[in-house]
C-alpha atoms as a PDB file:
ATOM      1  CA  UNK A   1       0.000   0.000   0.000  1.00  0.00           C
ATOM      2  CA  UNK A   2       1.642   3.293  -1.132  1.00  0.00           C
ATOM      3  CA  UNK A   3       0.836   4.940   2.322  1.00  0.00           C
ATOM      4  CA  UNK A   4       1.013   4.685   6.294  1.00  0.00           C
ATOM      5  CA  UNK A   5      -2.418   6.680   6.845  1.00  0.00           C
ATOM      6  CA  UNK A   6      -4.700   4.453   9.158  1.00  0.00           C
ATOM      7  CA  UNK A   7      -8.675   4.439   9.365  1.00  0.00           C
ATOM      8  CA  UNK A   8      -9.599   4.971   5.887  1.00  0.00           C
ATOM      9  CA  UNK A   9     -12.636   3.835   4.171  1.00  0.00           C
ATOM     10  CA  UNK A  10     -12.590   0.739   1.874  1.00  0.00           C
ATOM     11  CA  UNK A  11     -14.487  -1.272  -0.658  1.00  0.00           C
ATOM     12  CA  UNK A  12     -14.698  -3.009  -4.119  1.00  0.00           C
ATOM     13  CA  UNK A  13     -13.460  -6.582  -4.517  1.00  0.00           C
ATOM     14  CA  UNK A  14      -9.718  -8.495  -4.174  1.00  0.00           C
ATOM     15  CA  UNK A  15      -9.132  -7.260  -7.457  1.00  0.00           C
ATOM     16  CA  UNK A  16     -10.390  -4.135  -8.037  1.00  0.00           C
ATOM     17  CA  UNK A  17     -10.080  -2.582  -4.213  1.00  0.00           C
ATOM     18  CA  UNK A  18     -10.428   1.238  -3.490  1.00  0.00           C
ATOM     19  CA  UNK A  19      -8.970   2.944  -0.387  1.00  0.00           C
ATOM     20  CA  UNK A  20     -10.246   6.662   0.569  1.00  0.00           C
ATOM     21  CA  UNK A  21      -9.598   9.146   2.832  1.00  0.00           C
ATOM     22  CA  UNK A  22      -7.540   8.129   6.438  1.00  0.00           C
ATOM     23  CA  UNK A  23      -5.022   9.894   9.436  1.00  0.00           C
ATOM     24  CA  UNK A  24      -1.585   9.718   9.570  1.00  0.00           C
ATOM     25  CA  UNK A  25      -0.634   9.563  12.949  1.00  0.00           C
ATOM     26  CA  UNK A  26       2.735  11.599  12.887  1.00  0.00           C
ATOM     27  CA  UNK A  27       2.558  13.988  12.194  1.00  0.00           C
ATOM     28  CA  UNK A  28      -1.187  14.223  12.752  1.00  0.00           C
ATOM     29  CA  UNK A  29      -3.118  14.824   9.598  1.00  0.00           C
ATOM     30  CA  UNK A  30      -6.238  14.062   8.188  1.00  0.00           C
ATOM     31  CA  UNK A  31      -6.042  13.193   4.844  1.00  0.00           C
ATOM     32  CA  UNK A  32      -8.799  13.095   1.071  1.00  0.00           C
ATOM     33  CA  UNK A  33      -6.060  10.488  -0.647  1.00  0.00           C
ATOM     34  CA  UNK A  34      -7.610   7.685  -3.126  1.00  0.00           C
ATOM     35  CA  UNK A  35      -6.126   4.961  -4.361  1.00  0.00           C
ATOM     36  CA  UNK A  36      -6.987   2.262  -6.719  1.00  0.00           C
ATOM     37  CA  UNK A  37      -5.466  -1.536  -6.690  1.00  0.00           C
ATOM     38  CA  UNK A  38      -5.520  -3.822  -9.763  1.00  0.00           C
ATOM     39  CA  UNK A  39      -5.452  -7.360 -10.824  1.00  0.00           C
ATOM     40  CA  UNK A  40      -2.095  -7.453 -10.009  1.00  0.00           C
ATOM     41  CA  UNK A  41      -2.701  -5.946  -6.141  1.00  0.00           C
ATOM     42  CA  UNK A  42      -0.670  -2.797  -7.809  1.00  0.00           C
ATOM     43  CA  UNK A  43      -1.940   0.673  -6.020  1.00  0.00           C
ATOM     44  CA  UNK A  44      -2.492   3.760  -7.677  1.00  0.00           C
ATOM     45  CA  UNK A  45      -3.174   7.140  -6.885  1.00  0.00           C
ATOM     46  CA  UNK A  46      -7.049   7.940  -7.890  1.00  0.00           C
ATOM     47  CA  UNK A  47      -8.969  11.216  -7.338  1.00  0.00           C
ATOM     48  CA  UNK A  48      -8.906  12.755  -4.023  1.00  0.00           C
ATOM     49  CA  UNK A  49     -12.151  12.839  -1.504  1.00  0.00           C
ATOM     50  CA  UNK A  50     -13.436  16.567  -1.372  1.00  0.00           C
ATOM     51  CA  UNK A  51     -13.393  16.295   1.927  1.00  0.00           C
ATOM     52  CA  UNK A  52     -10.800  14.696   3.680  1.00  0.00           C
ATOM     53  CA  UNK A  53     -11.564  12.246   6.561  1.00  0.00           C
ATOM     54  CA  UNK A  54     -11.174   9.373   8.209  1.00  0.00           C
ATOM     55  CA  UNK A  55     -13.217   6.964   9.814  1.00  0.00           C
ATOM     56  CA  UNK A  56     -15.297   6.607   7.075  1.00  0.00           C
ATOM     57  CA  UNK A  57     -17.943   4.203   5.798  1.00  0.00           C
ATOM     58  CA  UNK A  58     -17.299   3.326   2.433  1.00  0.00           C
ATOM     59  CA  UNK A  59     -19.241   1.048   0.065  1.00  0.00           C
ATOM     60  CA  UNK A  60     -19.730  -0.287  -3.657  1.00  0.00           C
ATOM     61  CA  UNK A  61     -17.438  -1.232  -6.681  1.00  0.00           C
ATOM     62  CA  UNK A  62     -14.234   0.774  -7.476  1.00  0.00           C
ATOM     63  CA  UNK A  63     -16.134   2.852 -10.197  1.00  0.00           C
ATOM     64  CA  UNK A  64     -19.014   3.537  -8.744  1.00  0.00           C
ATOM     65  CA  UNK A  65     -18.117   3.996  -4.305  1.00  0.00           C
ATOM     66  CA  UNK A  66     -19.854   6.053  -1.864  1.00  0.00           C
ATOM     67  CA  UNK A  67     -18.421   7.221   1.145  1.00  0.00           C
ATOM     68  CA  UNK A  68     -20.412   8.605   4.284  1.00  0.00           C
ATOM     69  CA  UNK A  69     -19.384  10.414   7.396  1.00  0.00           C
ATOM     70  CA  UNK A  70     -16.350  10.120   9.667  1.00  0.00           C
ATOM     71  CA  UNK A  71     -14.229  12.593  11.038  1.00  0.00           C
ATOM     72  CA  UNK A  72     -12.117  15.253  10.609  1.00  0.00           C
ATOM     73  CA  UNK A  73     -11.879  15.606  13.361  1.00  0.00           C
ATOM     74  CA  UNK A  74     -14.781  16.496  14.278  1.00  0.00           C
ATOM     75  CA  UNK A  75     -17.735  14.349  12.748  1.00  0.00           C
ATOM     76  CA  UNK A  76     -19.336  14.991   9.666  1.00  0.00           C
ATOM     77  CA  UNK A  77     -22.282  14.246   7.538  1.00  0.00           C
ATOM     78  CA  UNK A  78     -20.727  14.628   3.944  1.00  0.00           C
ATOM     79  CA  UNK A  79     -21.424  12.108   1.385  1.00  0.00           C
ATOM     80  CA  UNK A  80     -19.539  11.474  -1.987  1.00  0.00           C
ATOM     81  CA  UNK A  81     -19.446   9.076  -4.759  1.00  0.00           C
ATOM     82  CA  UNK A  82     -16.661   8.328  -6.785  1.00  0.00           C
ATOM     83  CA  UNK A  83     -16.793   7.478 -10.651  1.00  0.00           C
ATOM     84  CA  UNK A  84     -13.668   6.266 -10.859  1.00  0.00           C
ATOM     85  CA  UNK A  85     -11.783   9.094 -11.357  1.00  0.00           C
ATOM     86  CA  UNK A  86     -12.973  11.895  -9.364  1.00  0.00           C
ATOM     87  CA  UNK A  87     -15.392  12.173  -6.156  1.00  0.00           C
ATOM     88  CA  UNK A  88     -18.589  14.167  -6.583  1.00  0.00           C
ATOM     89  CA  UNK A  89     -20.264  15.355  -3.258  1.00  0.00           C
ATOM     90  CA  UNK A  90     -24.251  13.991  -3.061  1.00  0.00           C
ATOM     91  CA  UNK A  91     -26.361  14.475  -0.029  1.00  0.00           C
ATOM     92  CA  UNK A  92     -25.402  14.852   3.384  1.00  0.00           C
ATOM     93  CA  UNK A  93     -26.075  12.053   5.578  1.00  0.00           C
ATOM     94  CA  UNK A  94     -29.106  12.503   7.752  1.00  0.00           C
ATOM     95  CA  UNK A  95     -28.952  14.830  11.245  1.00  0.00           C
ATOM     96  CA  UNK A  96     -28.064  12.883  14.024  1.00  0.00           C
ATOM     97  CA  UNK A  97     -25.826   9.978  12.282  1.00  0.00           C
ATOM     98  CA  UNK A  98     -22.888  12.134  11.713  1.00  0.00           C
ATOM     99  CA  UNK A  99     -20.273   9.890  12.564  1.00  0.00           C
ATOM    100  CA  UNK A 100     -19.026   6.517  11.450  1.00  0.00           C
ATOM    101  CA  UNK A 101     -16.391   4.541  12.902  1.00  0.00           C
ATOM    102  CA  UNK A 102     -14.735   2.047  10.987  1.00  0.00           C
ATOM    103  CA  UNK A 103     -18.048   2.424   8.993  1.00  0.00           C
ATOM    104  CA  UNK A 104     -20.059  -0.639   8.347  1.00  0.00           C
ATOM    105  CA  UNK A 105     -21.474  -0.411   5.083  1.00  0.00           C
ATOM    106  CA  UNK A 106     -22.987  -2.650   2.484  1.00  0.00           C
ATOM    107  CA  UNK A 107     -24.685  -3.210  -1.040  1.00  0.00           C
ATOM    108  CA  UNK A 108     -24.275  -0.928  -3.868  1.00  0.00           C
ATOM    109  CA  UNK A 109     -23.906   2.758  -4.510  1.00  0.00           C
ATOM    110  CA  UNK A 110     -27.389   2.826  -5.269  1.00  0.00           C
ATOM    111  CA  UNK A 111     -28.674   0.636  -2.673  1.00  0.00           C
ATOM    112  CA  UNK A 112     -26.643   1.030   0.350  1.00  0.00           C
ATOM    113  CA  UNK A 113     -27.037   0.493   4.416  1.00  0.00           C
ATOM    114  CA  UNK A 114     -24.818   2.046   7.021  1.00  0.00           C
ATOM    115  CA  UNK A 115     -25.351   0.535  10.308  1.00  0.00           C
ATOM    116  CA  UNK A 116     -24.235   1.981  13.752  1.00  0.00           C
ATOM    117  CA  UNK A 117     -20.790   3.950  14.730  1.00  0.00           C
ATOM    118  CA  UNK A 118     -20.025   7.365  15.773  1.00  0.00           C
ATOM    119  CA  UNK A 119     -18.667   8.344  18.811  1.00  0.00           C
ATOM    120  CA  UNK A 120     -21.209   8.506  21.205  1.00  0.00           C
ATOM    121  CA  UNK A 121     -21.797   4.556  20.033  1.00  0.00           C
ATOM    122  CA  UNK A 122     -25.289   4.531  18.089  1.00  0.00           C
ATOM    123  CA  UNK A 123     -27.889   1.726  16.784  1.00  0.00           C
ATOM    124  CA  UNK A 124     -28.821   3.924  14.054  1.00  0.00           C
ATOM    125  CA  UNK A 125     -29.400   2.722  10.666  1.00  0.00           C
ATOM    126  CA  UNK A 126     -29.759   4.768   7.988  1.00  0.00           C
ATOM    127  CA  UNK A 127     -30.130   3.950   4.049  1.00  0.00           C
ATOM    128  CA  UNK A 128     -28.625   5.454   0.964  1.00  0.00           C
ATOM    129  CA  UNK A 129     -30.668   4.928  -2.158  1.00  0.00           C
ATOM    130  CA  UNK A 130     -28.606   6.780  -5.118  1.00  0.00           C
ATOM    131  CA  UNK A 131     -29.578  10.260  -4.340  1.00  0.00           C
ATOM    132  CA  UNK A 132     -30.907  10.564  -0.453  1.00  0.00           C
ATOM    133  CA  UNK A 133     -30.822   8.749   2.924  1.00  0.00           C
ATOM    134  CA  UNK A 134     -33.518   7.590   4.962  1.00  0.00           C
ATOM    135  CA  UNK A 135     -33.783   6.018   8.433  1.00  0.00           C
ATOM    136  CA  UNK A 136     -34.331   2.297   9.027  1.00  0.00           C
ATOM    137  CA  UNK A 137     -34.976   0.201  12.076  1.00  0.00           C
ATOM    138  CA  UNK A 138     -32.192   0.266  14.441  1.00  0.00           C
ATOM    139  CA  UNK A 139     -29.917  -2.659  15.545  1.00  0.00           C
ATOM    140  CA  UNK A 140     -30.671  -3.792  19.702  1.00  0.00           C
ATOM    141  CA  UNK A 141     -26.934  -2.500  20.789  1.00  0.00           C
ATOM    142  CA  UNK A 142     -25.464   0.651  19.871  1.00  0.00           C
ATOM    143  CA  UNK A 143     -21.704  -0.041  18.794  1.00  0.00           C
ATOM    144  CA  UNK A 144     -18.556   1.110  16.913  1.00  0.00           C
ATOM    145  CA  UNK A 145     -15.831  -0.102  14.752  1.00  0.00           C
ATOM    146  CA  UNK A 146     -17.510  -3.511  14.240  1.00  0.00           C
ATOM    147  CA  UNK A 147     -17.311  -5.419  10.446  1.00  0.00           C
ATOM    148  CA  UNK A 148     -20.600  -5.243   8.428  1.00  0.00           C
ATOM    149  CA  UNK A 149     -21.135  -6.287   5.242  1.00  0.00           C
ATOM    150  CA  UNK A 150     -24.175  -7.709   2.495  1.00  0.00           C
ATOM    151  CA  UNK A 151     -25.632  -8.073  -0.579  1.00  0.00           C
ATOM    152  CA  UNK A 152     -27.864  -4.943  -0.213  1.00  0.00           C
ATOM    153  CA  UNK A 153     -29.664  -2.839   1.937  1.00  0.00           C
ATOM    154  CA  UNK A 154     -32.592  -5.624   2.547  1.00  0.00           C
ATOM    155  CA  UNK A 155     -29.561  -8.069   2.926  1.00  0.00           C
ATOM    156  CA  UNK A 156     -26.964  -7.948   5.795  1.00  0.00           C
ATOM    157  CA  UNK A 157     -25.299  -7.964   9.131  1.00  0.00           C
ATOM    158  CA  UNK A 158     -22.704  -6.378  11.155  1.00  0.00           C
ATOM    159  CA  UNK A 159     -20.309  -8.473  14.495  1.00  0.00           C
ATOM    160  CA  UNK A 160     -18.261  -7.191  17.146  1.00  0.00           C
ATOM    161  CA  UNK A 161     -17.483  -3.553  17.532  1.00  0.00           C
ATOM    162  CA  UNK A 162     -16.691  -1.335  20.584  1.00  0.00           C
ATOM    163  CA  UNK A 163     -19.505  -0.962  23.370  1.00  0.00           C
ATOM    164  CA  UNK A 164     -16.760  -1.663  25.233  1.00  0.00           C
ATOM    165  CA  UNK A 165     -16.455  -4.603  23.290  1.00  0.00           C
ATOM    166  CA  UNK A 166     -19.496  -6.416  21.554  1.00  0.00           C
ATOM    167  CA  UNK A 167     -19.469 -10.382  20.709  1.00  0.00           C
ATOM    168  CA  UNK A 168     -22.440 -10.596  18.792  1.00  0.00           C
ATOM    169  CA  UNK A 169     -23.876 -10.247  14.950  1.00  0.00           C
ATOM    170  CA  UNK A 170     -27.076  -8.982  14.020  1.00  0.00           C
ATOM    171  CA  UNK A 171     -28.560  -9.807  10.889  1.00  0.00           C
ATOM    172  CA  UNK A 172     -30.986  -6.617   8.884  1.00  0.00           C
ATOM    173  CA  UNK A 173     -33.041  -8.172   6.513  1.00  0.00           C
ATOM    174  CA  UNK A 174     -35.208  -5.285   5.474  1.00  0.00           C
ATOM    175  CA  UNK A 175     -37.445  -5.250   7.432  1.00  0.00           C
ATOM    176  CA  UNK A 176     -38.993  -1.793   8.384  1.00  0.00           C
ATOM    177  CA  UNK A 177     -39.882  -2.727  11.664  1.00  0.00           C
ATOM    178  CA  UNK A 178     -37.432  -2.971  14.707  1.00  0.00           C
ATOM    179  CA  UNK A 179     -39.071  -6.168  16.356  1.00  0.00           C
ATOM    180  CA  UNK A 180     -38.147  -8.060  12.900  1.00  0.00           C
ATOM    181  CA  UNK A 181     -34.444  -7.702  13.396  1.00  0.00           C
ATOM    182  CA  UNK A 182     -32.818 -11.168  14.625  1.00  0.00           C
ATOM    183  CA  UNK A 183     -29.892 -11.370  16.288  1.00  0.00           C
ATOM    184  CA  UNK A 184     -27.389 -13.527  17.482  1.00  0.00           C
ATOM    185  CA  UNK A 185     -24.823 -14.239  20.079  1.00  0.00           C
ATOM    186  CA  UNK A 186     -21.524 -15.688  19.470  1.00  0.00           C
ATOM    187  CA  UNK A 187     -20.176 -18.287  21.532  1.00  0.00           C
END
């Protein structure tokens, strides 16, 4: 990986990876950098965020990403899609869900779920359609910095996070009622 910058947003696939935005711990910066692997796990420099961050959720194919949120360091709302080449900002993430940690995102660009983070921990879910979000049923324990991941916005789950520490995966199927949402504790 060209750089040392920690807490960046991430998506796409083995091959075709992107990296955005981060913090460099020394000296302390906050950073907008892209970059872009290849078939070959070779990293390239893409088009930088318009607003650097890190923290960041991050979510769909390397041509076609959207990043929410994080911090810079203070938390922010901004959303931005990338088309490969540059970042174009889109709405701002609803009031309230201003902050992801270690976002946990999933689906596409166009269909798209961020679950839970900031910093007070939060259960919010909120869902990205293309062009504006909207809220969905919250998960049962507010968290941060867990791993989330899906086929869509009617399809996924998120484990672990910070809460102090959480040991259990919820699964969001859609659903727009709370009481629908399963979850499940890890042994």
């Amino acid at each position: 990986f060209p750089n040392s910058d920690v807490y960046g947003g991430g998506s796409g696939v083995l091959t075709a990876a992107l990296s955005a935005g981060g913090y460099a711990p020394s000296p302390p910066y906050v950073n907008g950098n892209t970059f872009e692997s290849d078939a070959s796990y070779n990293w390239t420099a893409g088009g930088a965020l318009g607003t650097g961050r890190y923290n960041n959720g991050m979510t769909g194919p390397q041509t076609a990403a959207v990043t929410a949120g994080g911090q810079t360091p203070s938390n922010i709302a901004k959303t931005e899609e990338y088309n490969g080449t540059s970042w174009s900002e889109k709405s701002d993430m609803i009031a309230g869900k201003t902050g992801i940690t270690k976002g946990q995102a999933f689906g596409t660009n166009a269909d798209d779920m961020m679950i839970a983070g900031g910093n007070p921990n939060s259960a919010t879910c909120i869902q990205w359609d293309g062009t504006a979000w909207s809220t969905r049923p919250s998960i049962s324990t507010g968290r941060h910095g867990g791993a989330g991941a899906g086929a869509s916005s009617t399809s996924g789950w998120i484990a672990g996070g910070l809460n102090p520490y959480k040991n259990s995966t919820e699964e969001f199927s859609g659903e727009t009622t709370a009481i629908n949402i399963k979850t499940f504790a890890t042994s």
